[in-house]
PDB file of N, CA and C in Angstrom:
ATOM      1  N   UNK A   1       4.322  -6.989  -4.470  1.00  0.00           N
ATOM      2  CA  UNK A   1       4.976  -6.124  -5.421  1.00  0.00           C
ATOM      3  C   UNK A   1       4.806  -6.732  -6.815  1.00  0.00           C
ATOM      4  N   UNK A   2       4.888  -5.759  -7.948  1.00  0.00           N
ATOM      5  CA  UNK A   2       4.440  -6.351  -8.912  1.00  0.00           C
ATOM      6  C   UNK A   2       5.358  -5.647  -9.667  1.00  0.00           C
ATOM      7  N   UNK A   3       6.476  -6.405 -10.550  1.00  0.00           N
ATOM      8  CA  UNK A   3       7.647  -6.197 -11.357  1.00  0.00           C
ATOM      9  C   UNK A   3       6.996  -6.787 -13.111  1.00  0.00           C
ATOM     10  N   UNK A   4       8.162  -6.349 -13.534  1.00  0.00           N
ATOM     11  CA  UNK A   4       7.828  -6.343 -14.850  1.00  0.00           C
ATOM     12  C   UNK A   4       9.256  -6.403 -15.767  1.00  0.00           C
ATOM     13  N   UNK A   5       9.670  -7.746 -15.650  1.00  0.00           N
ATOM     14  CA  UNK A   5      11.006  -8.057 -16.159  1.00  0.00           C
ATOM     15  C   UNK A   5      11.191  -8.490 -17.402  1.00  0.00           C
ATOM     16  N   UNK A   6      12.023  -7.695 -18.277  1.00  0.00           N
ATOM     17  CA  UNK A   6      12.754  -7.908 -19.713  1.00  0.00           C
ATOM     18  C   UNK A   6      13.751  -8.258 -20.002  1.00  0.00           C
ATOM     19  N   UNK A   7      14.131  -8.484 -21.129  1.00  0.00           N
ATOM     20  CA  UNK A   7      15.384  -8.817 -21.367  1.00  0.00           C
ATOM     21  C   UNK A   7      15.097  -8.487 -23.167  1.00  0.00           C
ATOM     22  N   UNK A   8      16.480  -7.956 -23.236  1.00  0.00           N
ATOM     23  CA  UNK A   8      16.475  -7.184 -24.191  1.00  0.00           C
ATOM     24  C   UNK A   8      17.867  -7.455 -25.109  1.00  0.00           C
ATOM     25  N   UNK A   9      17.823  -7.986 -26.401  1.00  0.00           N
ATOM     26  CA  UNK A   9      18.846  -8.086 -27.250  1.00  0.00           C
ATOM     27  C   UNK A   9      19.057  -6.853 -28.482  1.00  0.00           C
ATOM     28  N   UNK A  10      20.038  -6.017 -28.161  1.00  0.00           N
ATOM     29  CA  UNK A  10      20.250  -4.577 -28.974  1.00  0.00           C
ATOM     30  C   UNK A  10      18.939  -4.218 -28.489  1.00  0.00           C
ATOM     31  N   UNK A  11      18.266  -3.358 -29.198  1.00  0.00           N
ATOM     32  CA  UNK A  11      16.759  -2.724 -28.687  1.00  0.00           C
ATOM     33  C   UNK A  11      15.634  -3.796 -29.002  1.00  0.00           C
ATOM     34  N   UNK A  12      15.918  -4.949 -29.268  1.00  0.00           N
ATOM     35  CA  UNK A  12      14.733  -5.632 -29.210  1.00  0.00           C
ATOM     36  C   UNK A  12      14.457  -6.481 -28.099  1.00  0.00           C
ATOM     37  N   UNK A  13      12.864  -6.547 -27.641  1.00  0.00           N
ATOM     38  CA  UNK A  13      12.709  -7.048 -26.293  1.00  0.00           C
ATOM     39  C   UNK A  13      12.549  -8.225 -26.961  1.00  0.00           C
ATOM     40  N   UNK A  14      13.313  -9.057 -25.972  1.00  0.00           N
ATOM     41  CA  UNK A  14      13.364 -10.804 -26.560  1.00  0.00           C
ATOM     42  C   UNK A  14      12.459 -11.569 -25.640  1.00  0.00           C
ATOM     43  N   UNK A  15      12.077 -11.654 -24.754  1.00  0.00           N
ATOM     44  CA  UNK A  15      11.260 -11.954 -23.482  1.00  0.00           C
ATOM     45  C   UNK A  15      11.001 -11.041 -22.455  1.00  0.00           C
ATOM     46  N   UNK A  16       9.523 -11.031 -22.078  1.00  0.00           N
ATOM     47  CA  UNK A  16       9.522 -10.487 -20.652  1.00  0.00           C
ATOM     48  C   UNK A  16       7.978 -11.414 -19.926  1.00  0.00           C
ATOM     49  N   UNK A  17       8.026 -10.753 -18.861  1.00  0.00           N
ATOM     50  CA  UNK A  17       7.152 -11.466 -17.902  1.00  0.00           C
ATOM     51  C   UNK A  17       6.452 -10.465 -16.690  1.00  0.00           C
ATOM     52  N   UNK A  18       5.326 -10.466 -16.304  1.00  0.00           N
ATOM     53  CA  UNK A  18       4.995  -9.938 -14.910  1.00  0.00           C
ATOM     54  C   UNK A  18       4.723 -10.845 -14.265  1.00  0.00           C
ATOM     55  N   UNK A  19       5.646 -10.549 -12.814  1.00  0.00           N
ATOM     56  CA  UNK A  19       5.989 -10.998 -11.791  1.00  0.00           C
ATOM     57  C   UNK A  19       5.002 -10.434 -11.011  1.00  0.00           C
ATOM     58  N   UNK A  20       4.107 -11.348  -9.618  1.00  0.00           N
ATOM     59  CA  UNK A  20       3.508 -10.250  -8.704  1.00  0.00           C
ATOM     60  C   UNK A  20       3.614 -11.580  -7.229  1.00  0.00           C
ATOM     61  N   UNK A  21       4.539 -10.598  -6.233  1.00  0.00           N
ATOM     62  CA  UNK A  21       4.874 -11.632  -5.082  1.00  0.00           C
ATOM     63  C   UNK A  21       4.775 -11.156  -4.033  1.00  0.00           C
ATOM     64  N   UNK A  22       4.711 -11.066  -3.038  1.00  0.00           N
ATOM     65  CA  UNK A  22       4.776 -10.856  -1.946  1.00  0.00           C
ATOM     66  C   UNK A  22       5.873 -10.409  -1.031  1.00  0.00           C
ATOM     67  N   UNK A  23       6.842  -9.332  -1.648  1.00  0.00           N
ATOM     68  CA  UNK A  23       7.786  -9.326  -1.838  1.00  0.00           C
ATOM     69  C   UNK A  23       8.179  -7.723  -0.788  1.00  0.00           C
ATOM     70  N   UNK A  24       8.962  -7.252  -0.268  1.00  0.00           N
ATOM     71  CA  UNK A  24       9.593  -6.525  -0.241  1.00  0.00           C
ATOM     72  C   UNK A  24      11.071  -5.541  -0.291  1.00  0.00           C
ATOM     73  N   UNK A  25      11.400  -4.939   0.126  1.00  0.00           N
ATOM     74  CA  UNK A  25      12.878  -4.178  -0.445  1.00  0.00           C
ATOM     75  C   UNK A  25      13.735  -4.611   0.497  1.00  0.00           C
ATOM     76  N   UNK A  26      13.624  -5.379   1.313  1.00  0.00           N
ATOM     77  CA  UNK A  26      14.655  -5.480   2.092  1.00  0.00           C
ATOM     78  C   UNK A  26      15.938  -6.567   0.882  1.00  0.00           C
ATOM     79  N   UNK A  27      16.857  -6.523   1.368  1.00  0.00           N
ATOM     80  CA  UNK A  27      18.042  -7.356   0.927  1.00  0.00           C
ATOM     81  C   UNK A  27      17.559  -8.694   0.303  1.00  0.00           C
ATOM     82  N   UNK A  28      17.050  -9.604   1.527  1.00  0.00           N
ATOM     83  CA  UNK A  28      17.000 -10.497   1.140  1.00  0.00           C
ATOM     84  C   UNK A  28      15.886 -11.273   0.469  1.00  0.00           C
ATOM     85  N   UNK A  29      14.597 -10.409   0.194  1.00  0.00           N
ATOM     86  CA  UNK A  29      13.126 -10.356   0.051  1.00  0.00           C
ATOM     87  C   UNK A  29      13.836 -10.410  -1.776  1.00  0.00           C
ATOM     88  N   UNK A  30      14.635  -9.170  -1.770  1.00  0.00           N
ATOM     89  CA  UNK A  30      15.007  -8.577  -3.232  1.00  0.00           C
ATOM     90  C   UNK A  30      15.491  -9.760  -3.978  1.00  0.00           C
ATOM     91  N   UNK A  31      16.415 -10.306  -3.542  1.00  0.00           N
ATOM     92  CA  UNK A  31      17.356 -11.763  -4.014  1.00  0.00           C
ATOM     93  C   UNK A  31      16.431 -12.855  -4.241  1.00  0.00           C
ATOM     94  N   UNK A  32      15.359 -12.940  -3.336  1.00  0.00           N
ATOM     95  CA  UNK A  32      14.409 -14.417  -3.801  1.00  0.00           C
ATOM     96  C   UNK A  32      13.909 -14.063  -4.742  1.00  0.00           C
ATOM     97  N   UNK A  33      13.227 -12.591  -4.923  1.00  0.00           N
ATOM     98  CA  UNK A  33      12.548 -12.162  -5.994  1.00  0.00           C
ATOM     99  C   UNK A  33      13.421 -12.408  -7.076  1.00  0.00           C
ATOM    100  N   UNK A  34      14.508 -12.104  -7.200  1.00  0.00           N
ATOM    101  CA  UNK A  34      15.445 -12.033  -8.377  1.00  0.00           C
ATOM    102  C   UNK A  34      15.691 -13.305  -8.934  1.00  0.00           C
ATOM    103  N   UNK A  35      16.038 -14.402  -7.652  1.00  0.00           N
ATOM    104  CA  UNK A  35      15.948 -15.507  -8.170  1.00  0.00           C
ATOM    105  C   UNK A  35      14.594 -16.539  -8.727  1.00  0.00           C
ATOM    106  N   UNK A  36      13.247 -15.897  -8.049  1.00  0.00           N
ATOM    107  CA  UNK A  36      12.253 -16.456  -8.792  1.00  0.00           C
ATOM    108  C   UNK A  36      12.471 -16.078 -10.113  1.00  0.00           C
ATOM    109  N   UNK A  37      12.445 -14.702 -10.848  1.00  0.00           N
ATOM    110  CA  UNK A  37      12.188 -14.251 -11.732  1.00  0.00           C
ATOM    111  C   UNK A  37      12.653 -14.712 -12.863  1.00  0.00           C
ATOM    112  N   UNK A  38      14.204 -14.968 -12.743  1.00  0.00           N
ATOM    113  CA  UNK A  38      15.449 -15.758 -13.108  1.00  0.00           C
ATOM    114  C   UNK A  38      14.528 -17.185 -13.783  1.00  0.00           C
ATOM    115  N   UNK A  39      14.342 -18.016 -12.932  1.00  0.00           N
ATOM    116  CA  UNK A  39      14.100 -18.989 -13.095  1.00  0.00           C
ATOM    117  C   UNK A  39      12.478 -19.403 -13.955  1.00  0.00           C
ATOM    118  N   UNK A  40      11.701 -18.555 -13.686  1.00  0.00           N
ATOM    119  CA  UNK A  40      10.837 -18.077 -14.305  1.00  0.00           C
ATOM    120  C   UNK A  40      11.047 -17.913 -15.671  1.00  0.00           C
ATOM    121  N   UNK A  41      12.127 -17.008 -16.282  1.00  0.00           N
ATOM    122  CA  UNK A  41      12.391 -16.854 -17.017  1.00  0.00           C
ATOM    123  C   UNK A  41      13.366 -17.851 -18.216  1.00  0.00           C
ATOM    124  N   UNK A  42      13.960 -18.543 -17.142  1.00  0.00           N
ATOM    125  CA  UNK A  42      15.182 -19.420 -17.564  1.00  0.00           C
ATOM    126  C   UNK A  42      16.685 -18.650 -18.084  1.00  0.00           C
ATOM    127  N   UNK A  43      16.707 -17.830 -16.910  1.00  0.00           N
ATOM    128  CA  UNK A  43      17.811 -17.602 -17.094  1.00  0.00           C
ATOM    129  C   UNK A  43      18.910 -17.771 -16.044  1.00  0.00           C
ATOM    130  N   UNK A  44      20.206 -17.662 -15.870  1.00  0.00           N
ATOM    131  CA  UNK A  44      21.111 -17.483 -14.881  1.00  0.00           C
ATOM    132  C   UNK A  44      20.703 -16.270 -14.029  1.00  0.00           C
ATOM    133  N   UNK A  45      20.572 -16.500 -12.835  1.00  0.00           N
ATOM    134  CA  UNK A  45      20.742 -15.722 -11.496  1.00  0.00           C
ATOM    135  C   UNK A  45      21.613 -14.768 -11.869  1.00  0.00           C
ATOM    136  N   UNK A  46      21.631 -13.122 -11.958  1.00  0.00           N
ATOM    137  CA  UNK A  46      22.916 -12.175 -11.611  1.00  0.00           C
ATOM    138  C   UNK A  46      23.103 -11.752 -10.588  1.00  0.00           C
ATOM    139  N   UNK A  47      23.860 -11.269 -10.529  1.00  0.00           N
ATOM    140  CA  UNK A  47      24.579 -11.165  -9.117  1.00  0.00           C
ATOM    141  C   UNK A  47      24.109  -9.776  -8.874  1.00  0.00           C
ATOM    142  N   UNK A  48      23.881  -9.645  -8.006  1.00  0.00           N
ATOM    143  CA  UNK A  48      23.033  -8.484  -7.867  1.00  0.00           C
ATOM    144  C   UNK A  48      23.905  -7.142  -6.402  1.00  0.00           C
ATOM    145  N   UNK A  49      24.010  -6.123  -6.866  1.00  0.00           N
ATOM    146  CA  UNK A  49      25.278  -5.535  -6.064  1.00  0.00           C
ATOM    147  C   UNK A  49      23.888  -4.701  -5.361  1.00  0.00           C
ATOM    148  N   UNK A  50      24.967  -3.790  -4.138  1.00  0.00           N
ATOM    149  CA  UNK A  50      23.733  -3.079  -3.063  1.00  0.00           C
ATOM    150  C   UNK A  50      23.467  -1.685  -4.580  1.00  0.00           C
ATOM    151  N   UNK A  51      23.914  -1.538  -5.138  1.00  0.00           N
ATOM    152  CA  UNK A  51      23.801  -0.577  -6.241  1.00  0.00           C
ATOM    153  C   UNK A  51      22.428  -0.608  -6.917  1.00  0.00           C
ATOM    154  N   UNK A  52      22.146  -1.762  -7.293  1.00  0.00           N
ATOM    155  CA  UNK A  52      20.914  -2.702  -8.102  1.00  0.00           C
ATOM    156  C   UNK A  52      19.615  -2.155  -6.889  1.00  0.00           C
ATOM    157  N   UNK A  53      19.970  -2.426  -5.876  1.00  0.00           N
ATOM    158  CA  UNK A  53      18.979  -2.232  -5.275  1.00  0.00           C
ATOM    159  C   UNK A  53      18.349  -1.142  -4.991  1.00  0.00           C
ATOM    160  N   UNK A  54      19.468  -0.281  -4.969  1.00  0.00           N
ATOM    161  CA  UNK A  54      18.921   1.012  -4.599  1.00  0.00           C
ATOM    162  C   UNK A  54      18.567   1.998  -5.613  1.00  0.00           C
ATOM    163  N   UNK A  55      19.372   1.453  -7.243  1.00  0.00           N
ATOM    164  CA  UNK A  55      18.165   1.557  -8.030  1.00  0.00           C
ATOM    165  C   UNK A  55      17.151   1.656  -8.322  1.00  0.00           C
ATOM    166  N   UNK A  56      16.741   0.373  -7.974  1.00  0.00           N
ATOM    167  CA  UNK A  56      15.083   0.068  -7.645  1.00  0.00           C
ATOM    168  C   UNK A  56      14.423   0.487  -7.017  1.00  0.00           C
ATOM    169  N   UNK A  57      14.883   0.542  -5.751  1.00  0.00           N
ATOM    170  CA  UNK A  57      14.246   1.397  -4.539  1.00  0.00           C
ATOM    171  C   UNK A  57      13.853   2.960  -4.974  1.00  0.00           C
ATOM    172  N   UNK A  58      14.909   3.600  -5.695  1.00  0.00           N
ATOM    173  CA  UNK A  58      14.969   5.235  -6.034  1.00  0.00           C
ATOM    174  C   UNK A  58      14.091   5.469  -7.760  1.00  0.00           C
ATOM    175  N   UNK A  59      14.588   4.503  -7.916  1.00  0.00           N
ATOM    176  CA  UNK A  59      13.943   4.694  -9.848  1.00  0.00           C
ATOM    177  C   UNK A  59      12.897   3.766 -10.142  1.00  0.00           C
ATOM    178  N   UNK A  60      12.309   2.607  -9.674  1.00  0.00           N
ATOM    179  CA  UNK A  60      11.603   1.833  -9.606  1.00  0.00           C
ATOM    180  C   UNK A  60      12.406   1.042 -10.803  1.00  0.00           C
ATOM    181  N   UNK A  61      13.518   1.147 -11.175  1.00  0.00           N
ATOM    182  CA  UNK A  61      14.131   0.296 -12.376  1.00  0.00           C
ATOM    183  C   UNK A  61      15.234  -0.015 -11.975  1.00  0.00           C
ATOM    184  N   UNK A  62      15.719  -1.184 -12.401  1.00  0.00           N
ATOM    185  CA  UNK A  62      17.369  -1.178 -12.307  1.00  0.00           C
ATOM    186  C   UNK A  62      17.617  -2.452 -13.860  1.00  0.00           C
ATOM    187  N   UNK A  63      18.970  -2.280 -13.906  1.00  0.00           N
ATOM    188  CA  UNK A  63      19.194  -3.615 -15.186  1.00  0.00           C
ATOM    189  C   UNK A  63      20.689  -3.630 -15.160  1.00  0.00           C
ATOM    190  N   UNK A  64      20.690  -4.985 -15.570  1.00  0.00           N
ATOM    191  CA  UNK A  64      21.956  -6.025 -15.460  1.00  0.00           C
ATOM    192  C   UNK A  64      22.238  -5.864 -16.405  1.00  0.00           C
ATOM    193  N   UNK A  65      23.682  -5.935 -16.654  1.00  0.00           N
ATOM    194  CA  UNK A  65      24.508  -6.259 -18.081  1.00  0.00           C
ATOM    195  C   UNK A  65      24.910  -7.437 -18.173  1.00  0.00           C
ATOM    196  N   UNK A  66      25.331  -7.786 -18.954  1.00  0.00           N
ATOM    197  CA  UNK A  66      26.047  -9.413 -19.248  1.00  0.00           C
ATOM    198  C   UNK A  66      26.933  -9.679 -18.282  1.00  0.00           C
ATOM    199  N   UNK A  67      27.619  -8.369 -17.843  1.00  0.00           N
ATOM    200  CA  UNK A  67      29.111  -8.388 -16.645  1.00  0.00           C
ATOM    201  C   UNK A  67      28.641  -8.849 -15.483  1.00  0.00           C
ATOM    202  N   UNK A  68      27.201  -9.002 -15.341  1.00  0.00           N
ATOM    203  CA  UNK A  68      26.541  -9.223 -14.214  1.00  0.00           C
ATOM    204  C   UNK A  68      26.052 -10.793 -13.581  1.00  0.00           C
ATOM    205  N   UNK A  69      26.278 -11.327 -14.710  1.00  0.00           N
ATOM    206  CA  UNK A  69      25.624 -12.915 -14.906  1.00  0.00           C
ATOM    207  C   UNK A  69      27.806 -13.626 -14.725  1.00  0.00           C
ATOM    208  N   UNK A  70      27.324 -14.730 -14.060  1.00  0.00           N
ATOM    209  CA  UNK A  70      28.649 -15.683 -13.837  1.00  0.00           C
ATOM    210  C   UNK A  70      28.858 -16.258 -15.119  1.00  0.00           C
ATOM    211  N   UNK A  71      27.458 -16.822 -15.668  1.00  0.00           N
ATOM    212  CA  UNK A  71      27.686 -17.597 -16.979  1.00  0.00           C
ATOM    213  C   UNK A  71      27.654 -16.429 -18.162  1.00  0.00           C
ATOM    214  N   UNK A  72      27.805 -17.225 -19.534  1.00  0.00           N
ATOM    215  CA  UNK A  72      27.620 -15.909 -20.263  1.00  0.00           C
ATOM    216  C   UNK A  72      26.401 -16.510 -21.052  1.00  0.00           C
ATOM    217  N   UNK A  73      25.694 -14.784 -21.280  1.00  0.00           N
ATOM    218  CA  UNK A  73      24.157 -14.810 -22.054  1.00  0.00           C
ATOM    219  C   UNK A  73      24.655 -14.086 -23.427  1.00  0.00           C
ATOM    220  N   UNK A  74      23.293 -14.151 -24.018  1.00  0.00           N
ATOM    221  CA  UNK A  74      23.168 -13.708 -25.137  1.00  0.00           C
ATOM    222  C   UNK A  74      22.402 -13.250 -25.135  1.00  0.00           C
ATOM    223  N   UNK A  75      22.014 -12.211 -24.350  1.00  0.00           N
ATOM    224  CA  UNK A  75      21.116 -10.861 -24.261  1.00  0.00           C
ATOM    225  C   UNK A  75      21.460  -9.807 -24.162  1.00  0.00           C
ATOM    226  N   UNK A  76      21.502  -8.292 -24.133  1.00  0.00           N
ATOM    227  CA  UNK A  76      22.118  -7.455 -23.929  1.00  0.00           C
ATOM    228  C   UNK A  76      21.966  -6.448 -22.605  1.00  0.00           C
ATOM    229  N   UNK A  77      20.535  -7.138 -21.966  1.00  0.00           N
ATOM    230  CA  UNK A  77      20.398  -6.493 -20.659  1.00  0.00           C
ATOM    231  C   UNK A  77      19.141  -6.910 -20.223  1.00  0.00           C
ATOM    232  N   UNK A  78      19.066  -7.073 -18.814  1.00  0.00           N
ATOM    233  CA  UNK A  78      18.047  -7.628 -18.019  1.00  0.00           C
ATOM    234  C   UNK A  78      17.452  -6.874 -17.417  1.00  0.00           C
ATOM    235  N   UNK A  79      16.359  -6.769 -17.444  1.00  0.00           N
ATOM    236  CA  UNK A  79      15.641  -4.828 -16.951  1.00  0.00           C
ATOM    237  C   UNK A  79      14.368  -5.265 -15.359  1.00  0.00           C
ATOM    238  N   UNK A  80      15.011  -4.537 -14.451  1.00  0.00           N
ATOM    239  CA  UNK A  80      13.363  -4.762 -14.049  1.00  0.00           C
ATOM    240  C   UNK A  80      12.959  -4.308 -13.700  1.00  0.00           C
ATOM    241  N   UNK A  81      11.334  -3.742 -13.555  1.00  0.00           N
ATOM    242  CA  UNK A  81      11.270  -2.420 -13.535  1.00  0.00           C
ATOM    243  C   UNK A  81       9.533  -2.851 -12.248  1.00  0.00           C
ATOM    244  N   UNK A  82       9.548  -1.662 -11.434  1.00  0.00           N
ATOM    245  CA  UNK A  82       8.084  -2.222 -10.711  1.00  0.00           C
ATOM    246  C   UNK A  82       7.098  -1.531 -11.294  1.00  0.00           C
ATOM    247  N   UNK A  83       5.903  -2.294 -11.218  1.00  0.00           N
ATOM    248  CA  UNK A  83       5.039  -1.687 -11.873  1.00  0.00           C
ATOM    249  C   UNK A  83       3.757  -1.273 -10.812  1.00  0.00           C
ATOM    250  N   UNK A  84       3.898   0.557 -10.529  1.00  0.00           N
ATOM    251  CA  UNK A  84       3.103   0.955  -9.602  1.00  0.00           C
ATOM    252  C   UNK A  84       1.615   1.136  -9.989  1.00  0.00           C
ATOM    253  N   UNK A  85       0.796   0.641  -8.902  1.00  0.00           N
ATOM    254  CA  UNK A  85      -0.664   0.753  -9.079  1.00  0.00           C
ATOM    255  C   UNK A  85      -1.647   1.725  -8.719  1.00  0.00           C
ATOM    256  N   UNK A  86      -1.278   2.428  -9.996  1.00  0.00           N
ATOM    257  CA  UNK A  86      -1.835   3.839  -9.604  1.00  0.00           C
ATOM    258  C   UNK A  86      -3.733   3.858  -9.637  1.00  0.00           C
ATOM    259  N   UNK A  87      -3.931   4.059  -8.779  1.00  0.00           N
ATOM    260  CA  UNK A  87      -5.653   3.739  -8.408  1.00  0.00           C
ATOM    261  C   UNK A  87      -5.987   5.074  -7.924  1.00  0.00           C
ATOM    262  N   UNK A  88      -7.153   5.763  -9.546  1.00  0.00           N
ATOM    263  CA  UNK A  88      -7.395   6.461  -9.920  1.00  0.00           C
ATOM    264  C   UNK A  88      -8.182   7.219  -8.679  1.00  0.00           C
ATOM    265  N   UNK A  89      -8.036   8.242  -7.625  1.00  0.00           N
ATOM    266  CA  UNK A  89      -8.875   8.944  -6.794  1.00  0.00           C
ATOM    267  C   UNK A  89     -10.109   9.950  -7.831  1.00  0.00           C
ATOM    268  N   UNK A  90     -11.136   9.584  -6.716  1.00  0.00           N
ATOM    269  CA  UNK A  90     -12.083  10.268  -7.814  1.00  0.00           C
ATOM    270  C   UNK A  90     -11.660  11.945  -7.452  1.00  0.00           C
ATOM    271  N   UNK A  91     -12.459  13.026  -8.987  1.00  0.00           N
ATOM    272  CA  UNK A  91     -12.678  14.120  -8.438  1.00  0.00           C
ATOM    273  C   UNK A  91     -12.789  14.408  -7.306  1.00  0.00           C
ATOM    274  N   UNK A  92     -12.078  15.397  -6.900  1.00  0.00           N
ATOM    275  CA  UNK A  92     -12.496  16.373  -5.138  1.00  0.00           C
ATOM    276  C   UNK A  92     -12.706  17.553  -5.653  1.00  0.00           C
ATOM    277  N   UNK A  93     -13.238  18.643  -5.377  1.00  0.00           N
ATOM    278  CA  UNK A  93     -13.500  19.995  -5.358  1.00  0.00           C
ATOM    279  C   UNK A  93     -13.503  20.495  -4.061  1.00  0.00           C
ATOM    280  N   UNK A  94     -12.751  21.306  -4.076  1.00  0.00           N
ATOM    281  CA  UNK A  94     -12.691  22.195  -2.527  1.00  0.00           C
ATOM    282  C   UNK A  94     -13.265  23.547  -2.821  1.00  0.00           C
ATOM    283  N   UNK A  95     -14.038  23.744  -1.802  1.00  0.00           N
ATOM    284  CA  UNK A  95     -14.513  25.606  -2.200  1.00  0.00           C
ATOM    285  C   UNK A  95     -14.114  26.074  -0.857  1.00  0.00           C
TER     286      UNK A  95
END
């Protein structure tokens, strides 16, 4: 899977990164991912509710607020979004 995580202070993107892991949607696949990314990034781990996930799962996006992190940041939101690989099918013509 290949994510594409921001973080964003008011509307300006302050850092981001693509992520690409081996990853899937289950629960706990989601959480390592989250915590690589985290750390990757250097930030605190958020806590991540079944809500977040199914976000992702349904919108290919989900994002954290500050309410979401144990410690406190100085960002205004943590975004992450997957980034699908759309692989262009050639022309077909049917007659």
């Amino acid at each position: 899977m290949k994510v594409w995580a921001k973080i964003t202070k008011g509307d300006k993107l302050v850092k981001d990164l693509i992520f690409e892991g081996d990853y899937t949607l289950k629960p706990a696949d989601y959480q390592s991912m989250l915590q690589e990314i985290a750390y990757r990034l250097d930030i605190a781990t958020p806590i991540s509710l079944e809500s977040h996930l199914k976000h992702f799962e349904k919108f290919n996006r989900t994002k954290y607020l500050p309410r979401d992190f144990v410690e406190e940041v100085d960002f205004t939101s943590f975004i992450l979004e997957r980034v699908l690989d759309e692989k262009k099918k050639p022309n077909q013509f049917y007659i």
